[in-house]
PDB file of N, CA and C in Angstrom:
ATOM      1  N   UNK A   1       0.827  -1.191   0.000  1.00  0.00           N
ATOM      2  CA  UNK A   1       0.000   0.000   0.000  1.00  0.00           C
ATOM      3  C   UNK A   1       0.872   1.256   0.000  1.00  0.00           C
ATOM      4  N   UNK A   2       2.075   1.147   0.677  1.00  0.00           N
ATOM      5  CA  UNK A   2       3.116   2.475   0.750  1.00  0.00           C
ATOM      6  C   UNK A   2       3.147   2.720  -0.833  1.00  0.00           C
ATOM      7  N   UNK A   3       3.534   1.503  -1.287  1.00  0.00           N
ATOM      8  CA  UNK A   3       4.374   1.935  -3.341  1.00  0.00           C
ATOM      9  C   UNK A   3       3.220   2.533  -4.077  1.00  0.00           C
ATOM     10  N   UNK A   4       1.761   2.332  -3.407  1.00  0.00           N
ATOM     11  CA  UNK A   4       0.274   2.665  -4.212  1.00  0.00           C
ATOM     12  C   UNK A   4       0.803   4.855  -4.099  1.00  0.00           C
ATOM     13  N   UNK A   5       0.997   4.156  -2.670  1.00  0.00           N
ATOM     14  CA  UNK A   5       0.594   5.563  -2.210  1.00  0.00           C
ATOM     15  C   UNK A   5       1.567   7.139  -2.737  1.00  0.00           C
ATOM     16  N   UNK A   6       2.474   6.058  -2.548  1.00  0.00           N
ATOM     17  CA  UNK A   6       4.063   6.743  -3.407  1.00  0.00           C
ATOM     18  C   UNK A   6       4.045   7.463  -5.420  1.00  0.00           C
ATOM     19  N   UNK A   7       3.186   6.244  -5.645  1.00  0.00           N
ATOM     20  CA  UNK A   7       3.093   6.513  -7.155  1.00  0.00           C
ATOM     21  C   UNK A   7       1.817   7.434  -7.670  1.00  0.00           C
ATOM     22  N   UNK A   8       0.875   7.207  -6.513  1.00  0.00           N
ATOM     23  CA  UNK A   8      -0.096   8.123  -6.841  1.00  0.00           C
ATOM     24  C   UNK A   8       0.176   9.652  -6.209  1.00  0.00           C
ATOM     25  N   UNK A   9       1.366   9.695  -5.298  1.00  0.00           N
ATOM     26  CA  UNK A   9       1.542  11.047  -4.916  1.00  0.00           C
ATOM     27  C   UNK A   9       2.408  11.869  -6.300  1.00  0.00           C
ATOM     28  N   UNK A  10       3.319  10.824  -6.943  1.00  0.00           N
ATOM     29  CA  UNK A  10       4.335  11.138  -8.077  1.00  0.00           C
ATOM     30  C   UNK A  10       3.456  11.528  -9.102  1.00  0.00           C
ATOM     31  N   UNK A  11       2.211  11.315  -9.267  1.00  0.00           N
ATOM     32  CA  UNK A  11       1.031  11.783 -10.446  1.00  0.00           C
ATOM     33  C   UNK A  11       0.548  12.816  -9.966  1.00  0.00           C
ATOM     34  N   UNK A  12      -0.063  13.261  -9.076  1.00  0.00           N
ATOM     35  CA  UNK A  12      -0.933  14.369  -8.891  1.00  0.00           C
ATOM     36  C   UNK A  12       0.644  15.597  -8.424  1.00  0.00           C
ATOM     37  N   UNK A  13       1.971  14.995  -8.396  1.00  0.00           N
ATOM     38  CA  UNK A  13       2.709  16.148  -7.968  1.00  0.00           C
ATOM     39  C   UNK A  13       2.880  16.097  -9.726  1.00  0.00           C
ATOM     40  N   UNK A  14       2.915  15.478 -11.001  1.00  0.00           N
ATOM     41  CA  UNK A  14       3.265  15.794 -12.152  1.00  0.00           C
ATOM     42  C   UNK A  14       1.878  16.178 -12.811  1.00  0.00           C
ATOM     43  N   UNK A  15       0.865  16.656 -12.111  1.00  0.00           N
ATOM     44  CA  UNK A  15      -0.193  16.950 -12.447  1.00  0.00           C
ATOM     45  C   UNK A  15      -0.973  16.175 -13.364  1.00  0.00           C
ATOM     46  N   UNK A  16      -0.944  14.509 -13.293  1.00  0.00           N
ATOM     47  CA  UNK A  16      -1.453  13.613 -14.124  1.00  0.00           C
ATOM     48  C   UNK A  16      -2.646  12.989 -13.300  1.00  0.00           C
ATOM     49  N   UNK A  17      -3.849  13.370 -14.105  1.00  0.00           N
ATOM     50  CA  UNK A  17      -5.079  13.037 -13.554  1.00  0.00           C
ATOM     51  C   UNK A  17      -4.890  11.156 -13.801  1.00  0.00           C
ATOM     52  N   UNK A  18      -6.093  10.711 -13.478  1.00  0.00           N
ATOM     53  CA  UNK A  18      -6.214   9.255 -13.261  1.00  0.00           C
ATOM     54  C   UNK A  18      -7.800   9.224 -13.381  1.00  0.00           C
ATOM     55  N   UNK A  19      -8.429   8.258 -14.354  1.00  0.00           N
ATOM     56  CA  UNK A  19     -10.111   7.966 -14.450  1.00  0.00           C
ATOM     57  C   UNK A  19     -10.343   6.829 -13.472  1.00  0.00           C
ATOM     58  N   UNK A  20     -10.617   6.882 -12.433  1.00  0.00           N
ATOM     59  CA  UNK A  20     -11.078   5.517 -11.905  1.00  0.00           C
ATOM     60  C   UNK A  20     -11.221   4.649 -12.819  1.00  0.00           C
ATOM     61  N   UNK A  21     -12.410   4.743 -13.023  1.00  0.00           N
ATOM     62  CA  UNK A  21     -13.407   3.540 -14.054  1.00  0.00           C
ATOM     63  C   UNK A  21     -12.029   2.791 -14.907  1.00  0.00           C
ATOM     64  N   UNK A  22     -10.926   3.152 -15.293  1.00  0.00           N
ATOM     65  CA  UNK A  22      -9.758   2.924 -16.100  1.00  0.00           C
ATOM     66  C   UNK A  22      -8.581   1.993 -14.648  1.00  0.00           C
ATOM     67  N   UNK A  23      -8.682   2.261 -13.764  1.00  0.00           N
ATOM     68  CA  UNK A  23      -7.924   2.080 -12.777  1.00  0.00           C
ATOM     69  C   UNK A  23      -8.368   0.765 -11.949  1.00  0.00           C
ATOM     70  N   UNK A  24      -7.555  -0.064 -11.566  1.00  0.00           N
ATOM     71  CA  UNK A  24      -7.672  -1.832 -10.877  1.00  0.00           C
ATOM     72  C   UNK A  24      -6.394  -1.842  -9.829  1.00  0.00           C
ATOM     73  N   UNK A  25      -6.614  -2.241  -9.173  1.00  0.00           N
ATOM     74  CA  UNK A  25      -5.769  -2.870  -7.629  1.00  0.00           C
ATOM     75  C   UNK A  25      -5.568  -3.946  -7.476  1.00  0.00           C
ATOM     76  N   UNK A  26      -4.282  -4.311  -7.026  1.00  0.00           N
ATOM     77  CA  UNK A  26      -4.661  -5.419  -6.437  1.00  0.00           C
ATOM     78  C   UNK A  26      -5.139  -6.826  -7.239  1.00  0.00           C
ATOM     79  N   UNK A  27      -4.517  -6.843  -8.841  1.00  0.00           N
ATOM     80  CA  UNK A  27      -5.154  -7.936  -9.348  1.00  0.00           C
ATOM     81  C   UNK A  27      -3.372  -8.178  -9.491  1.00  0.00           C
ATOM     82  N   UNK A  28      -3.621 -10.037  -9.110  1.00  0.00           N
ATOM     83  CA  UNK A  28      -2.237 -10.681  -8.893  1.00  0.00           C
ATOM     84  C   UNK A  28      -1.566 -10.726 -10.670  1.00  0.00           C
ATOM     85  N   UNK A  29      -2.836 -10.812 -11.841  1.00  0.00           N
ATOM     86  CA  UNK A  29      -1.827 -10.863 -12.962  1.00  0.00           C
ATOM     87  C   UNK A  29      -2.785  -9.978 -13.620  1.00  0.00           C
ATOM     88  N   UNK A  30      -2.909  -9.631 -14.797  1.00  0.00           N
ATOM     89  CA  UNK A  30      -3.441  -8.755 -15.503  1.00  0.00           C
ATOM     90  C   UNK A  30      -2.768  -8.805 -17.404  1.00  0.00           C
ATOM     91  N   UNK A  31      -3.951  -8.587 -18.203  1.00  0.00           N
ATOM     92  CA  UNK A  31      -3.740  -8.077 -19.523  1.00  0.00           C
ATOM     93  C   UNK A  31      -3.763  -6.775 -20.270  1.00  0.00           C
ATOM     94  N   UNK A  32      -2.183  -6.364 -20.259  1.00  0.00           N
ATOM     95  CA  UNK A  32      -2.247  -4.846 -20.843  1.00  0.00           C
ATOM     96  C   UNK A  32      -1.532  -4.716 -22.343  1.00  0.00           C
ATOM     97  N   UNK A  33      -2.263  -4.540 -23.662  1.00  0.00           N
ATOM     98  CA  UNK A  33      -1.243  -4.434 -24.429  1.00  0.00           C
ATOM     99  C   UNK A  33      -0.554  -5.675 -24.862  1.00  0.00           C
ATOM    100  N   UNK A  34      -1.237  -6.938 -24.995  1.00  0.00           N
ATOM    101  CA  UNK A  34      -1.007  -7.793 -25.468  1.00  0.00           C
ATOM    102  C   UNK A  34      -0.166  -8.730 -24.888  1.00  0.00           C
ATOM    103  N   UNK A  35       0.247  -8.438 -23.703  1.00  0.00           N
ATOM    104  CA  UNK A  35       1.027  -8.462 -22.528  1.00  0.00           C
ATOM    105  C   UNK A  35       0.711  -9.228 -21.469  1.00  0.00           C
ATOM    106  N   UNK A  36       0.477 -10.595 -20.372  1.00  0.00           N
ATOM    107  CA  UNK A  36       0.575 -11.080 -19.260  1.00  0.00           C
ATOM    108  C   UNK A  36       1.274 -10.039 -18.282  1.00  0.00           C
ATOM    109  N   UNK A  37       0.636  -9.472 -17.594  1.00  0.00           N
ATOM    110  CA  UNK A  37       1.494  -8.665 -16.636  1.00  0.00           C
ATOM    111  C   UNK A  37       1.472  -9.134 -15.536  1.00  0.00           C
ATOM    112  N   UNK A  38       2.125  -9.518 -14.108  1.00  0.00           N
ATOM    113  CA  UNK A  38       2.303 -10.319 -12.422  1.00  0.00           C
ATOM    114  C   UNK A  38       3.484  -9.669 -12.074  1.00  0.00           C
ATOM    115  N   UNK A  39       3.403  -9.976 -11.028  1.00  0.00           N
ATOM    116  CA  UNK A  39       4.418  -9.233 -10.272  1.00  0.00           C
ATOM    117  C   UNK A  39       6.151 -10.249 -10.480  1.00  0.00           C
ATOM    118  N   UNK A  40       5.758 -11.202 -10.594  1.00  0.00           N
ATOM    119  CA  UNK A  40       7.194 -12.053 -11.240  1.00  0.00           C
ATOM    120  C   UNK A  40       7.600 -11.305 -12.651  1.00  0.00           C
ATOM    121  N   UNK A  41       6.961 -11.206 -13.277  1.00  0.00           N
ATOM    122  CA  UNK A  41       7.383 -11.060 -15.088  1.00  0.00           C
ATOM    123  C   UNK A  41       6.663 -10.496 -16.065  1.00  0.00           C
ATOM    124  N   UNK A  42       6.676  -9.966 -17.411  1.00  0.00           N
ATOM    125  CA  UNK A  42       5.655  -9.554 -18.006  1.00  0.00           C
ATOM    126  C   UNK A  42       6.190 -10.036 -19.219  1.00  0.00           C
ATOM    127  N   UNK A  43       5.084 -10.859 -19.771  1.00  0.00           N
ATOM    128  CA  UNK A  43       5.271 -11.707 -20.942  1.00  0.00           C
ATOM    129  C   UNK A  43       3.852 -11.755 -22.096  1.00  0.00           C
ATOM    130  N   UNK A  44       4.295 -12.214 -23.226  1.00  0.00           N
ATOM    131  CA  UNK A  44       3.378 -12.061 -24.326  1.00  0.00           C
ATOM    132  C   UNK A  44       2.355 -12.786 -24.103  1.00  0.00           C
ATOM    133  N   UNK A  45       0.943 -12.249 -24.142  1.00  0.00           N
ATOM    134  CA  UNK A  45      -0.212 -13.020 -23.823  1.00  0.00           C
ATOM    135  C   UNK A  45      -0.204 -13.816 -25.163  1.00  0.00           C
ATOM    136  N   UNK A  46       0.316 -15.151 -25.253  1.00  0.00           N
ATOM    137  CA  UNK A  46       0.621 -16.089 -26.751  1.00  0.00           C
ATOM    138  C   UNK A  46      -1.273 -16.681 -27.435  1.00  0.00           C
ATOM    139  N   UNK A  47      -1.401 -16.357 -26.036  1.00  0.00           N
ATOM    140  CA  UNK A  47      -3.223 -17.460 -26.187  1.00  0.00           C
ATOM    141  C   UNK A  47      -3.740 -16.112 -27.681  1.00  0.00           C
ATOM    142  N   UNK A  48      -3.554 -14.353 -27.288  1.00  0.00           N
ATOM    143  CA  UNK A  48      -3.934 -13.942 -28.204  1.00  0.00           C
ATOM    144  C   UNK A  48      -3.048 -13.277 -29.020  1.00  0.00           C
ATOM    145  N   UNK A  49      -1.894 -13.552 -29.035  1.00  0.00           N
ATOM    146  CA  UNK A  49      -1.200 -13.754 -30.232  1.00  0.00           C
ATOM    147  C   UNK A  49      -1.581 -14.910 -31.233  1.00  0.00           C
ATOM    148  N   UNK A  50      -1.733 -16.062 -30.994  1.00  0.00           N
ATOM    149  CA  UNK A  50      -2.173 -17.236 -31.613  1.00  0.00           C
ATOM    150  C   UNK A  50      -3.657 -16.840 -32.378  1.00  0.00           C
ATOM    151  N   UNK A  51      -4.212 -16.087 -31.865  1.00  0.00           N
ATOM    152  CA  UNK A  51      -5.524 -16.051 -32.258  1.00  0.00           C
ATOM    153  C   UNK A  51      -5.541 -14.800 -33.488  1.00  0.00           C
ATOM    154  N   UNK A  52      -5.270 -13.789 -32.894  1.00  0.00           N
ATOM    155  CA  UNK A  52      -4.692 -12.733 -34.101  1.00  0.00           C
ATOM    156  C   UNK A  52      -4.108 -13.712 -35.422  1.00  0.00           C
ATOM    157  N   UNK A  53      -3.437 -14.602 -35.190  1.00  0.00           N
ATOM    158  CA  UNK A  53      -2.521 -15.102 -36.791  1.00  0.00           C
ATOM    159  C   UNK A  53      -3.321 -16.122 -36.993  1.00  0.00           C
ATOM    160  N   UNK A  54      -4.576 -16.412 -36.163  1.00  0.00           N
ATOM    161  CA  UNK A  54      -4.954 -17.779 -36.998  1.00  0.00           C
ATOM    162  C   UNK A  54      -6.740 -17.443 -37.281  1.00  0.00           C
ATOM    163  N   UNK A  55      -7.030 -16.001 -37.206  1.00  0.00           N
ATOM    164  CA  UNK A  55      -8.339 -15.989 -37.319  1.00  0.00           C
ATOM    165  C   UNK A  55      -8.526 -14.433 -38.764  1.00  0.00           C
ATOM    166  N   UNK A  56      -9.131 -14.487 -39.432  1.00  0.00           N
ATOM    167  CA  UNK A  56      -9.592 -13.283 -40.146  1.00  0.00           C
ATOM    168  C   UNK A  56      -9.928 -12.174 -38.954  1.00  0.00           C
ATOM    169  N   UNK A  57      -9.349 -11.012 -38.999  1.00  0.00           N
ATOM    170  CA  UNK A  57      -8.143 -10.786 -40.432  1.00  0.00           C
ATOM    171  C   UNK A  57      -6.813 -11.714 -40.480  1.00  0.00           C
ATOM    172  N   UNK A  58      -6.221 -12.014 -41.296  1.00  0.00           N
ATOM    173  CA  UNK A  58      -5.184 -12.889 -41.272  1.00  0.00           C
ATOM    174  C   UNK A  58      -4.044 -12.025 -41.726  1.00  0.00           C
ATOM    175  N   UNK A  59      -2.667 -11.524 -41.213  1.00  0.00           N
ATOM    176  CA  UNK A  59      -1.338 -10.755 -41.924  1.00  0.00           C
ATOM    177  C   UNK A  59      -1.373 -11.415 -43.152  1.00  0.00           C
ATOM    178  N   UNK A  60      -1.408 -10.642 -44.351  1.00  0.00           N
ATOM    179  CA  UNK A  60      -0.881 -10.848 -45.555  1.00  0.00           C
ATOM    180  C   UNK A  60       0.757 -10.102 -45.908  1.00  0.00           C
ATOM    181  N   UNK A  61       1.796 -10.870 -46.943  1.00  0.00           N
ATOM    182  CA  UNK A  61       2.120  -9.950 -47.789  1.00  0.00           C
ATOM    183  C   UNK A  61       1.482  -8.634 -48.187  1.00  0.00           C
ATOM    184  N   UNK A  62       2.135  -7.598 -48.644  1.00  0.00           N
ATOM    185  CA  UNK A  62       1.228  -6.720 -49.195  1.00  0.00           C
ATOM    186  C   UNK A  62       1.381  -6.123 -50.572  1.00  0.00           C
ATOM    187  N   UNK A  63       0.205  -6.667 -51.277  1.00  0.00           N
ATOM    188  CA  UNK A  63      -0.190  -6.576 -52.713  1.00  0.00           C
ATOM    189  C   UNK A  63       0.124  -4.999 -53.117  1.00  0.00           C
ATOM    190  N   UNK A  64       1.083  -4.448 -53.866  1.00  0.00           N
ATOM    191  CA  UNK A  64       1.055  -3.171 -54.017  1.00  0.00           C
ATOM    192  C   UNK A  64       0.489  -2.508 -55.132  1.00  0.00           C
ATOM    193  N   UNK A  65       0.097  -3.555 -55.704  1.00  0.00           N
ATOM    194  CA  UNK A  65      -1.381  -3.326 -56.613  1.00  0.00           C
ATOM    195  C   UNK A  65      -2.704  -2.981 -56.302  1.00  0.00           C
ATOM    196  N   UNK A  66      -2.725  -2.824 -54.599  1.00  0.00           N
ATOM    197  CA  UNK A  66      -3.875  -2.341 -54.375  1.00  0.00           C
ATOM    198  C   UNK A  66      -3.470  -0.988 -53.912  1.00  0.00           C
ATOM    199  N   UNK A  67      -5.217   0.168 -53.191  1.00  0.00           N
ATOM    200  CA  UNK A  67      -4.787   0.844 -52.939  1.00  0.00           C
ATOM    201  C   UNK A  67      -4.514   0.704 -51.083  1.00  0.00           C
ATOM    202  N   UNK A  68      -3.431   2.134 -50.931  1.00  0.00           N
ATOM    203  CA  UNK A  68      -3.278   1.819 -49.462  1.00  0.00           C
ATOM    204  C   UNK A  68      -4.297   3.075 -49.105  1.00  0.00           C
ATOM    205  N   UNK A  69      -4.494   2.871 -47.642  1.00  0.00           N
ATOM    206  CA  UNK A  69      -5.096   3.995 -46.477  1.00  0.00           C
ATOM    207  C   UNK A  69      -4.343   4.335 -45.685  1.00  0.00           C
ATOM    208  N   UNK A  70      -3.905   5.838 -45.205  1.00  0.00           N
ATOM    209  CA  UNK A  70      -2.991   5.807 -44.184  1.00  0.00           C
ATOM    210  C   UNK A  70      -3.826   6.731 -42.757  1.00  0.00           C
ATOM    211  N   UNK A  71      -3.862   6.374 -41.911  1.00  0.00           N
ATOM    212  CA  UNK A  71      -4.518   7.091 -40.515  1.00  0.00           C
ATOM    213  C   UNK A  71      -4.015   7.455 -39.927  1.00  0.00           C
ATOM    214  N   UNK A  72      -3.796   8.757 -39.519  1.00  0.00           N
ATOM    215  CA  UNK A  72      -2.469   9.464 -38.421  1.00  0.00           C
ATOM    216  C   UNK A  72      -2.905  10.086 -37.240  1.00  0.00           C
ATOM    217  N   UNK A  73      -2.419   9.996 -35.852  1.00  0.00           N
ATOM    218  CA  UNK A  73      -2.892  10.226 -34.719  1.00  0.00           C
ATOM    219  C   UNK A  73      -2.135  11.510 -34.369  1.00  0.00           C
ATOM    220  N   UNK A  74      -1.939  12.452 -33.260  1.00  0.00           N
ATOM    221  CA  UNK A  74      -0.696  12.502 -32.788  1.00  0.00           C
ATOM    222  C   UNK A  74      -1.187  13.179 -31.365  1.00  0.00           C
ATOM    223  N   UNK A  75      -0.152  13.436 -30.643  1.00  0.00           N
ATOM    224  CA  UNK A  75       0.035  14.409 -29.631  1.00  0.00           C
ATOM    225  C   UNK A  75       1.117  14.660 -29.086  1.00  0.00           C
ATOM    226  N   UNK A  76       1.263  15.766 -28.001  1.00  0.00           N
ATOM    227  CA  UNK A  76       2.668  16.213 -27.646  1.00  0.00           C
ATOM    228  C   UNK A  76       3.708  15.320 -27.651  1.00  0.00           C
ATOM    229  N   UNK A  77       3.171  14.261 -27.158  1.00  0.00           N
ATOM    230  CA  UNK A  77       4.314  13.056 -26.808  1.00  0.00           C
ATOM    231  C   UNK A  77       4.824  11.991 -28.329  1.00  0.00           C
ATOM    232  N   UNK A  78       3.791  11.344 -28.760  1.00  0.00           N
ATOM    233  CA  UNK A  78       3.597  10.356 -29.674  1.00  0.00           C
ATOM    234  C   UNK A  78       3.162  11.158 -31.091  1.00  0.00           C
ATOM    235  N   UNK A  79       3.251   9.764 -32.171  1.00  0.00           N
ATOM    236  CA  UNK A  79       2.502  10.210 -33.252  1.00  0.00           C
ATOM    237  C   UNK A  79       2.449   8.469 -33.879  1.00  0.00           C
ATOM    238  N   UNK A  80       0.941   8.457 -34.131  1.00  0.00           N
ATOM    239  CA  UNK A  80       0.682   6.737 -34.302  1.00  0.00           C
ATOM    240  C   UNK A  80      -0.086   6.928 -35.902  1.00  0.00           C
ATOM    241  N   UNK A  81       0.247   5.538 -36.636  1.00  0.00           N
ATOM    242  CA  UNK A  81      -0.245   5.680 -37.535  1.00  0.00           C
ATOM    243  C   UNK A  81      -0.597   4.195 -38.183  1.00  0.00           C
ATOM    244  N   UNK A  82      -1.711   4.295 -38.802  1.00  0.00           N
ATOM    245  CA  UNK A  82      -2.115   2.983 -39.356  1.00  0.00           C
ATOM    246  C   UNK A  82      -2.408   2.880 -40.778  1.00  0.00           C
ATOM    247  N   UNK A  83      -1.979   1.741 -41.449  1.00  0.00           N
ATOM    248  CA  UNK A  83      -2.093   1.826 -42.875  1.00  0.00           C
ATOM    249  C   UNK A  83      -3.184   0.811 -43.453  1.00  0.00           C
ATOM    250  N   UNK A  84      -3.664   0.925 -44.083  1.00  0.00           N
ATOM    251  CA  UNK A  84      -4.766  -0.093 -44.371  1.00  0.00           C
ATOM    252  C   UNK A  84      -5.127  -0.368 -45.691  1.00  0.00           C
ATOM    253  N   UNK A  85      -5.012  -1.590 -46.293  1.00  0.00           N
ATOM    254  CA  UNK A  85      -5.156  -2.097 -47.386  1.00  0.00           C
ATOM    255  C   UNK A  85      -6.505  -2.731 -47.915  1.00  0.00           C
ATOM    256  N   UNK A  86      -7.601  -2.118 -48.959  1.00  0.00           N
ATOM    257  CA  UNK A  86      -8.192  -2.619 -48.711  1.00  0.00           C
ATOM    258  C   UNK A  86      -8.456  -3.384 -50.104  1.00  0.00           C
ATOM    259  N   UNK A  87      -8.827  -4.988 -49.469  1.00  0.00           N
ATOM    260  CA  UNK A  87      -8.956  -5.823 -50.633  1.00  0.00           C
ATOM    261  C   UNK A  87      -9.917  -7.028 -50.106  1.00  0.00           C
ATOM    262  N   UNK A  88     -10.465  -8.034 -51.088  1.00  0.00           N
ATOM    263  CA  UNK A  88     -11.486  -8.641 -51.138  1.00  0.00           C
ATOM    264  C   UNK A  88     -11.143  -9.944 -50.356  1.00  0.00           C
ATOM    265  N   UNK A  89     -12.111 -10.582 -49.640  1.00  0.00           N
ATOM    266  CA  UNK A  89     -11.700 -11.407 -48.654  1.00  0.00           C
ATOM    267  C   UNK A  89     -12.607 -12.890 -50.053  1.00  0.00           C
ATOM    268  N   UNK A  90     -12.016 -13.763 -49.580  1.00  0.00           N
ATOM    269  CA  UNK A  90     -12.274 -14.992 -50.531  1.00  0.00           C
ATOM    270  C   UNK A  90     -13.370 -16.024 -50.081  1.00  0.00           C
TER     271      UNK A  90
END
């Protein structure tokens, strides 16, 4: 409870709000980001990695005969972007 208390004082002194409803305690393992997270280790959740490569949508090569889409995010910190190909499923 001290390290809770420690990290939530280090946010409100860097003026970083927090949404409850977004916020969990106290759970021994957790999924963030594709991620197994516990207090031993943080490792690739494989159950949905496996599922991503074996279900539609499926990673293709990419046909550069089609057209692309590009989607751009940004803010002070980051800038994210997604490309998207769109073509006919079989």
């Amino acid at each position: 409870m001290e390290r809770l208390e420690q990290v939530l004082q280090r946010f409100r002194a860097a003026n970083i709000t927090l949404k409850p409803r977004k916020c969990r305690f106290a759970f021994p393992k957790f999924n963030h980001l594709g991620h197994a997270v516990s207090a031993e280790r943080v490792q690739p959740a494989f159950e949905q990695l496996k599922i991503a490569h074996t279900e539609a949508p499926i990673p293709a090569y990419l046909d550069f005969s089609l057209q692309f889409q590009f989607y751009t995010d940004e803010s002070d910190t980051a800038i994210g972007l997604m490309m998207r190909v769109k073509q006919e499923l079989a």
